[in-house]
C-alpha atoms as a PDB file:
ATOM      1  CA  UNK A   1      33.419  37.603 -39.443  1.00  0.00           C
ATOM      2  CA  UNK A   2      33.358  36.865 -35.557  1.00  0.00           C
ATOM      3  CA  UNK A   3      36.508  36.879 -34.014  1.00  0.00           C
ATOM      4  CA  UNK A   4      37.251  34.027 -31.314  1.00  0.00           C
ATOM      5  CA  UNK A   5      40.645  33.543 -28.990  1.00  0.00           C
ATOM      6  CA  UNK A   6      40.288  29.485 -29.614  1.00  0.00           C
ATOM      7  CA  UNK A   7      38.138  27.773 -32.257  1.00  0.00           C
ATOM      8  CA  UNK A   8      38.296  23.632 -31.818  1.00  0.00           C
ATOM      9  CA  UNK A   9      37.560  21.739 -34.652  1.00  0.00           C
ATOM     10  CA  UNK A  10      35.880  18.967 -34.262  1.00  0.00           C
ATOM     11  CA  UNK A  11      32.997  16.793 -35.772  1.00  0.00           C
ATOM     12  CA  UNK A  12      32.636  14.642 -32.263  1.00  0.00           C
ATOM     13  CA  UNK A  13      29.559  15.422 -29.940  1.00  0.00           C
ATOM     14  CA  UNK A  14      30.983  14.690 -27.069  1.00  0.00           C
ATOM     15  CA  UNK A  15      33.125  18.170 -27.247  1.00  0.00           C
ATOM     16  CA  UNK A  16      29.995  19.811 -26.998  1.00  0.00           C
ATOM     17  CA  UNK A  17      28.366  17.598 -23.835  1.00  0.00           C
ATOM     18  CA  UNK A  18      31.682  19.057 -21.813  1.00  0.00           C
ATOM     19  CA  UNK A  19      31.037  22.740 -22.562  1.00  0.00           C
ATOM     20  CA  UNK A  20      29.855  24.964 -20.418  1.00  0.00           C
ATOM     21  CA  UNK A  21      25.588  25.357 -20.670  1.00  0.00           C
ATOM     22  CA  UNK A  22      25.759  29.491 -21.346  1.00  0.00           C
ATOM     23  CA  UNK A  23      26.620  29.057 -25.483  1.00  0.00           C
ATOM     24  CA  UNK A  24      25.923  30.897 -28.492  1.00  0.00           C
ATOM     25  CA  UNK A  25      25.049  29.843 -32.352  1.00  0.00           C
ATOM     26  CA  UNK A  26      26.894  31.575 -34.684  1.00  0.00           C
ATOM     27  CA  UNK A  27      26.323  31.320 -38.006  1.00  0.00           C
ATOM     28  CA  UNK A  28      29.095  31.786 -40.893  1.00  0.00           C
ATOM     29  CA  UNK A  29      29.787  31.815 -44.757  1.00  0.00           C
ATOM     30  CA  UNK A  30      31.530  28.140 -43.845  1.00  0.00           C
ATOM     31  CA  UNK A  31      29.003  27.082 -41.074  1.00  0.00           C
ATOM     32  CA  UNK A  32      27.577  27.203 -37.770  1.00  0.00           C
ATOM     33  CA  UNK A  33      29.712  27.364 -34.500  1.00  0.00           C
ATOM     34  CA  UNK A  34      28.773  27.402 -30.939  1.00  0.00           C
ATOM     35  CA  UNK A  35      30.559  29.909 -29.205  1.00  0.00           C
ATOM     36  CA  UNK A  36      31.424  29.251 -25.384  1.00  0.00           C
ATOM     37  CA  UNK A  37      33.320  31.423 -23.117  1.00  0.00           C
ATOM     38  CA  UNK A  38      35.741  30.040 -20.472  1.00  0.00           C
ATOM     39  CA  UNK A  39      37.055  32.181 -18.280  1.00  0.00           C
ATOM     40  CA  UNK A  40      38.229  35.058 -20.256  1.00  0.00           C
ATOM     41  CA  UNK A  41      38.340  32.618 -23.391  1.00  0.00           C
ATOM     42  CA  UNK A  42      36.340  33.041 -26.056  1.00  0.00           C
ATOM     43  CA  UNK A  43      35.847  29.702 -27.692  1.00  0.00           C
ATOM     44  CA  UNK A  44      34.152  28.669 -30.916  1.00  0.00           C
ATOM     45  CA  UNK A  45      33.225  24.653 -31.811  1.00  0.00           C
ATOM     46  CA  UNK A  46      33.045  24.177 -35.353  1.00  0.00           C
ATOM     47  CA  UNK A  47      32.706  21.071 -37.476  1.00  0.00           C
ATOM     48  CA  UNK A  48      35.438  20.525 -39.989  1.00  0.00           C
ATOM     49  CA  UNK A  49      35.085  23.245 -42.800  1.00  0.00           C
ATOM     50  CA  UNK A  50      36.630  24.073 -46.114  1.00  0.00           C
ATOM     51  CA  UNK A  51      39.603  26.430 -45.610  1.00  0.00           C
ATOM     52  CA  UNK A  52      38.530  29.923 -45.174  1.00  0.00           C
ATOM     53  CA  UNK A  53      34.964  29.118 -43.993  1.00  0.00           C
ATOM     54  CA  UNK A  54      36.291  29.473 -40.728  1.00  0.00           C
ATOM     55  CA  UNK A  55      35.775  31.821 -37.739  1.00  0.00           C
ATOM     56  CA  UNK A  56      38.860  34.299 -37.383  1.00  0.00           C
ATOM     57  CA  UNK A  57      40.917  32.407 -34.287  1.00  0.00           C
ATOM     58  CA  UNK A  58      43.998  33.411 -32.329  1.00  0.00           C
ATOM     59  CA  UNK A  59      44.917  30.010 -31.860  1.00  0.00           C
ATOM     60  CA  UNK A  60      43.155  26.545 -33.653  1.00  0.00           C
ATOM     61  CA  UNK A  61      43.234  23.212 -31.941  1.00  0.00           C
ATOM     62  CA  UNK A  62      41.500  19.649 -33.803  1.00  0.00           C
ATOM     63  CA  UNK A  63      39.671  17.512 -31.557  1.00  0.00           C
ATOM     64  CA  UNK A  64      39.415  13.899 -32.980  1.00  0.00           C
ATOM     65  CA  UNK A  65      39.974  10.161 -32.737  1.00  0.00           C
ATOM     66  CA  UNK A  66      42.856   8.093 -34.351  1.00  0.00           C
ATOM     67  CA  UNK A  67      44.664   4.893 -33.848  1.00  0.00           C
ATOM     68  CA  UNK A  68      47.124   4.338 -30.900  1.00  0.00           C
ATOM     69  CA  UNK A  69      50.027   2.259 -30.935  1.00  0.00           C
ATOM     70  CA  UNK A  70      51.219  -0.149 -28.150  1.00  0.00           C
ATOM     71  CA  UNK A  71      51.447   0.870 -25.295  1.00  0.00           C
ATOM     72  CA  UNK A  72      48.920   3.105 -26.147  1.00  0.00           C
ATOM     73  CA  UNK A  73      45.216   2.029 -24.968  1.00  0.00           C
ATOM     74  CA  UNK A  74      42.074   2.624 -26.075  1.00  0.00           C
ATOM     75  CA  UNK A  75      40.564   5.620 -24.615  1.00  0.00           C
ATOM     76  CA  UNK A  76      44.121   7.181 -24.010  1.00  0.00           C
ATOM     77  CA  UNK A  77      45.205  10.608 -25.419  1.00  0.00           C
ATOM     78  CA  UNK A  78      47.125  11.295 -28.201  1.00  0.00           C
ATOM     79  CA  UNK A  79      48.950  14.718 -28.570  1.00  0.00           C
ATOM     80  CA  UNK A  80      51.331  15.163 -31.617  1.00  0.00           C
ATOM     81  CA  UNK A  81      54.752  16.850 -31.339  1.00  0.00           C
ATOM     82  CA  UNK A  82      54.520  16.160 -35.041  1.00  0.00           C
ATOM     83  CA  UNK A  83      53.145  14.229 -38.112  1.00  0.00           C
ATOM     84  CA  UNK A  84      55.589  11.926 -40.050  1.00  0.00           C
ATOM     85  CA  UNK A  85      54.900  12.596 -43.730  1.00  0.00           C
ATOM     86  CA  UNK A  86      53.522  16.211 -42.918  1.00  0.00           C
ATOM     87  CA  UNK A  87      56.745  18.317 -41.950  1.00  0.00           C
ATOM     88  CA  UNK A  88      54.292  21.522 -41.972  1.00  0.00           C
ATOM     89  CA  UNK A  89      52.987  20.640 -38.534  1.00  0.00           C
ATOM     90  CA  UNK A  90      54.025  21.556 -35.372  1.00  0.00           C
ATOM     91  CA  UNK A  91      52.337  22.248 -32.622  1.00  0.00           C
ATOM     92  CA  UNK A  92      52.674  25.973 -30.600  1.00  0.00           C
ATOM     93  CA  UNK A  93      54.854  25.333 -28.337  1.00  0.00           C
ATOM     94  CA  UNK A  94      53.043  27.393 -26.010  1.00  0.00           C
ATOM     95  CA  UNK A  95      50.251  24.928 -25.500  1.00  0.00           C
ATOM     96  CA  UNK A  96      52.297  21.371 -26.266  1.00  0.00           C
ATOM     97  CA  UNK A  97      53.624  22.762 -22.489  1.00  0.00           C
ATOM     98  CA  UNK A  98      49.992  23.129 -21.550  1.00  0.00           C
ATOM     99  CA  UNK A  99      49.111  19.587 -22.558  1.00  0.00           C
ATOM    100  CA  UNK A 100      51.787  18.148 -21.376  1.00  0.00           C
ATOM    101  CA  UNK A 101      51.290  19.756 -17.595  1.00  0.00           C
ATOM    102  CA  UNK A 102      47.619  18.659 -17.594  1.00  0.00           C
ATOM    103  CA  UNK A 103      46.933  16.682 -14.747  1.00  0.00           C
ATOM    104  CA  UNK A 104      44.744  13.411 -14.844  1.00  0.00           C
ATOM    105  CA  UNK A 105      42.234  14.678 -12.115  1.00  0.00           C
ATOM    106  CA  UNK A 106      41.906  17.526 -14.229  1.00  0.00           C
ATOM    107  CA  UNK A 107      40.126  15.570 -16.505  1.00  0.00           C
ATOM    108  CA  UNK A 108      39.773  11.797 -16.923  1.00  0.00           C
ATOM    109  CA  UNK A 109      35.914  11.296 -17.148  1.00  0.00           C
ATOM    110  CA  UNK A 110      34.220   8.720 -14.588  1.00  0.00           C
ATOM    111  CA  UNK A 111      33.009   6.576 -16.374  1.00  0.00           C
ATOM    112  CA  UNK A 112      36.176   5.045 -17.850  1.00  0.00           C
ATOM    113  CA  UNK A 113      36.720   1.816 -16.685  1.00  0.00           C
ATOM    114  CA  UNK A 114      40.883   2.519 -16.483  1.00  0.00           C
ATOM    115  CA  UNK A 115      43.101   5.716 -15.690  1.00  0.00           C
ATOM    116  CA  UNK A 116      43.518   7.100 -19.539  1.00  0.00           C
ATOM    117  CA  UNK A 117      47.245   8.369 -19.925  1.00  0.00           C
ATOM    118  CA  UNK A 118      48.721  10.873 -22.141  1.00  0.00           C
ATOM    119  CA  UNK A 119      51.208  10.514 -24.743  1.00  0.00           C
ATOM    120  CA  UNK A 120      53.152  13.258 -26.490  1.00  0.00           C
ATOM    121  CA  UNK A 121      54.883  12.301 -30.048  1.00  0.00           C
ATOM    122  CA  UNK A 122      55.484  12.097 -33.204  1.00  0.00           C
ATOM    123  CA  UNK A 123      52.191  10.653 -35.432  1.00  0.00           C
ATOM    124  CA  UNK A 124      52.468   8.631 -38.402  1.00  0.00           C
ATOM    125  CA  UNK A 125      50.626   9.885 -41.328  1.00  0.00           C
ATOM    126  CA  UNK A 126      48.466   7.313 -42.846  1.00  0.00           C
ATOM    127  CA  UNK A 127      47.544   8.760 -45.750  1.00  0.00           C
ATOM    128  CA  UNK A 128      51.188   8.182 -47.006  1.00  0.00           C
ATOM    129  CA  UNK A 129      50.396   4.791 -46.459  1.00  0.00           C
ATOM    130  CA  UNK A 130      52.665   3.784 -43.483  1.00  0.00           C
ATOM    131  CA  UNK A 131      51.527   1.992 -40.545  1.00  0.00           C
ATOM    132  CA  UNK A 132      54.190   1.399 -37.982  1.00  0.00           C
ATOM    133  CA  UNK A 133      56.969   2.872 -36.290  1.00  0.00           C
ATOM    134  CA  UNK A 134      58.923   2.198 -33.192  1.00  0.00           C
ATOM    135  CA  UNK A 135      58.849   5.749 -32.352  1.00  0.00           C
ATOM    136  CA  UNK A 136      54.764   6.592 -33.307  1.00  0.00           C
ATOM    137  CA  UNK A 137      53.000   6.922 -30.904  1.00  0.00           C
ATOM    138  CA  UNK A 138      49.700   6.334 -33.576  1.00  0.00           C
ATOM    139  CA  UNK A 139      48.750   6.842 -36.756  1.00  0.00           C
ATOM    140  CA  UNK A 140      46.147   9.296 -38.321  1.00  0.00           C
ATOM    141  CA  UNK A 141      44.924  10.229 -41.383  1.00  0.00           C
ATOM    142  CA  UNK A 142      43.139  13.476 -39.955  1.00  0.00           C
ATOM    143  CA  UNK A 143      44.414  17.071 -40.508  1.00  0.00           C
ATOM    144  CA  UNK A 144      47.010  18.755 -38.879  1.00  0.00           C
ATOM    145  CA  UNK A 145      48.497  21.178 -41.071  1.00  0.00           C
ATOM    146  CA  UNK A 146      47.487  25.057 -39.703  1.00  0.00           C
ATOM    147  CA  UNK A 147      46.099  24.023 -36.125  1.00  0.00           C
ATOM    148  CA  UNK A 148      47.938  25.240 -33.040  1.00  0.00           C
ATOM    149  CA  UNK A 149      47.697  21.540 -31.756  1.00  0.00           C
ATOM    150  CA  UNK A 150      45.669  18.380 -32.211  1.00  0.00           C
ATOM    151  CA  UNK A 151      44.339  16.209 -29.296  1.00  0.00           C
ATOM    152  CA  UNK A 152      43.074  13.001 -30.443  1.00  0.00           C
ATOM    153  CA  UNK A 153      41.444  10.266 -28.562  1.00  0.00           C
ATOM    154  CA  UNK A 154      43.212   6.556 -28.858  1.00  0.00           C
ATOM    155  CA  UNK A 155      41.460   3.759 -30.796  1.00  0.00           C
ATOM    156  CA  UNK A 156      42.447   0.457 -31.637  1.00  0.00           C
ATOM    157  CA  UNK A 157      42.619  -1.076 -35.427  1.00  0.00           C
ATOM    158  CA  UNK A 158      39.071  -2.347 -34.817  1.00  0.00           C
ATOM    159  CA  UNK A 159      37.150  -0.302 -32.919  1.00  0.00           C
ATOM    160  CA  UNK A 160      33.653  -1.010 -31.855  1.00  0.00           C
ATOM    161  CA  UNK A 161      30.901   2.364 -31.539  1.00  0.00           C
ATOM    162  CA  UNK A 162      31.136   2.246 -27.205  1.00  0.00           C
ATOM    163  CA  UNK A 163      35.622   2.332 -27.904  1.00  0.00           C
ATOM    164  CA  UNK A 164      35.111   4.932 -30.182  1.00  0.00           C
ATOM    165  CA  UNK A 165      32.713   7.403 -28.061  1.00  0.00           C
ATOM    166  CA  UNK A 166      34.942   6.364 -24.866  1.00  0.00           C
ATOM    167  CA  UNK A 167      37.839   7.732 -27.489  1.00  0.00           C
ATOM    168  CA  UNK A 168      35.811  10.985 -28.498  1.00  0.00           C
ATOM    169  CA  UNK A 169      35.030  11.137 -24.532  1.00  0.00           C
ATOM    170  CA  UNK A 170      38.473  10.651 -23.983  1.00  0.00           C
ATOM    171  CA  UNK A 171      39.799  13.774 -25.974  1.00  0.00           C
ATOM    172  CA  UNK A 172      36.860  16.022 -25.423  1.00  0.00           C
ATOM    173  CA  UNK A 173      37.451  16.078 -21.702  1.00  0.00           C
ATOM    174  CA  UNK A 174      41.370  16.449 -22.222  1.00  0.00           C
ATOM    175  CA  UNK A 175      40.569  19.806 -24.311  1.00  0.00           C
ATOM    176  CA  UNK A 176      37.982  21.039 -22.079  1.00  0.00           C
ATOM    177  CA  UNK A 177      41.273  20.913 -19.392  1.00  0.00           C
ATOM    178  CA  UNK A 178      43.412  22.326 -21.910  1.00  0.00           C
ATOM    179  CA  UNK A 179      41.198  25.290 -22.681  1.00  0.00           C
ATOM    180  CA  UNK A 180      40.829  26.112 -18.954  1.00  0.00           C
ATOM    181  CA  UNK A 181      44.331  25.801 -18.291  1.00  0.00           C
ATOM    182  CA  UNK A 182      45.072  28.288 -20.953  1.00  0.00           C
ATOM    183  CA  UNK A 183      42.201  30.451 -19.586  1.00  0.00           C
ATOM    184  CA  UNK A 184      43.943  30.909 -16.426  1.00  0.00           C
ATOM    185  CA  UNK A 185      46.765  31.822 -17.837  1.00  0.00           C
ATOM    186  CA  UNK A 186      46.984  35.398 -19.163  1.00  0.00           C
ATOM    187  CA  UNK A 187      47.692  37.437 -21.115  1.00  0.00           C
ATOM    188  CA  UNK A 188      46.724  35.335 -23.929  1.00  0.00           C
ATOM    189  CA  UNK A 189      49.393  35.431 -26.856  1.00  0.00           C
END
């Protein structure tokens, strides 16, 4: 099985319409991936797979959509420190710094009709079936056990199909920034 320094899981398209043109299709026992290189990355996309139908990865990051809490907005970013109701995750701490340096010219798209912020906290989990917190910055009922970190685009409780693309958009572009912060710095860990 291919080795890759970063593989991003994600079932949105819009990861993909941020990559770089130059990409490979690799095929796998659990899939296809598209392998991109940035910089001196090596980066595999890969749609969410059963465990251990993945592509061997140095470090693994989810790419998704989930809902924000106020003052969070629509279209915003969403990067966990932490899930309540799933102590097993926590991000590398490594690229939590990464994400939280990333600058907003370094990748709000231009099309968004306001300035999309970043926020860095704790998640709620919704599968345990909670739905607020003062402290939460959202809730999601996406995976986050055994990724490096998850970047997740804000939606509201009733999203409409242009919110949630904008939302995809939203944390697509914020990972694209991530990986090529990361790329520049080296040696990677």
């Amino acid at each position: 099985m291919r080795a890759v320094d970063v593989a991003v899981v994600s079932a949105a398209p819009a990861l993909l319409a941020v990559l770089p043109a130059e990409r490979e299709t690799v095929h796998h026992p659990g899939g296809t991936a598209v392998v991109v290189r940035i910089g001196p990355l090596l980066v595999a996309i890969e749609p969410p797979a059963p465990p251990g139908g993945v592509l061997h990865a140095r470090h693994r990051l989810f790419a998704g959509v989930a809902r924000g809490f106020p003052p969070v907005r629509p279209g915003d970013v969403l990067v966990p420190s932490g899930v309540i109701g799933r102590p097993a995750y926590r991000p590398d701490a490594r690229l939590f710094a990464l994400a939280r340096g990333t600058q907003p010219d370094d990748w709000i798209p231009d099309h968004f009709a306001h300035s999309p912020a970043v926020h860095l906290g704790p998640m709620l989990d919704r599968i345990e079936g909670r739905t607020t917190s003062s402290k939460a910055i959202g809730a999601t009922d996406e995976p986050a056990d055994g990724y490096s970190l998850v970047v997740l685009g804000a939606l509201d409780a009733g999203a409409d199909p242009v919110l949630r693309a904008d939302a995809a958009g939203a944390a697509a572009a914020f990972t694209l920034a991530l990986l090529s912060r990361l790329a520049a710095e080296q040696p990677l860990n």
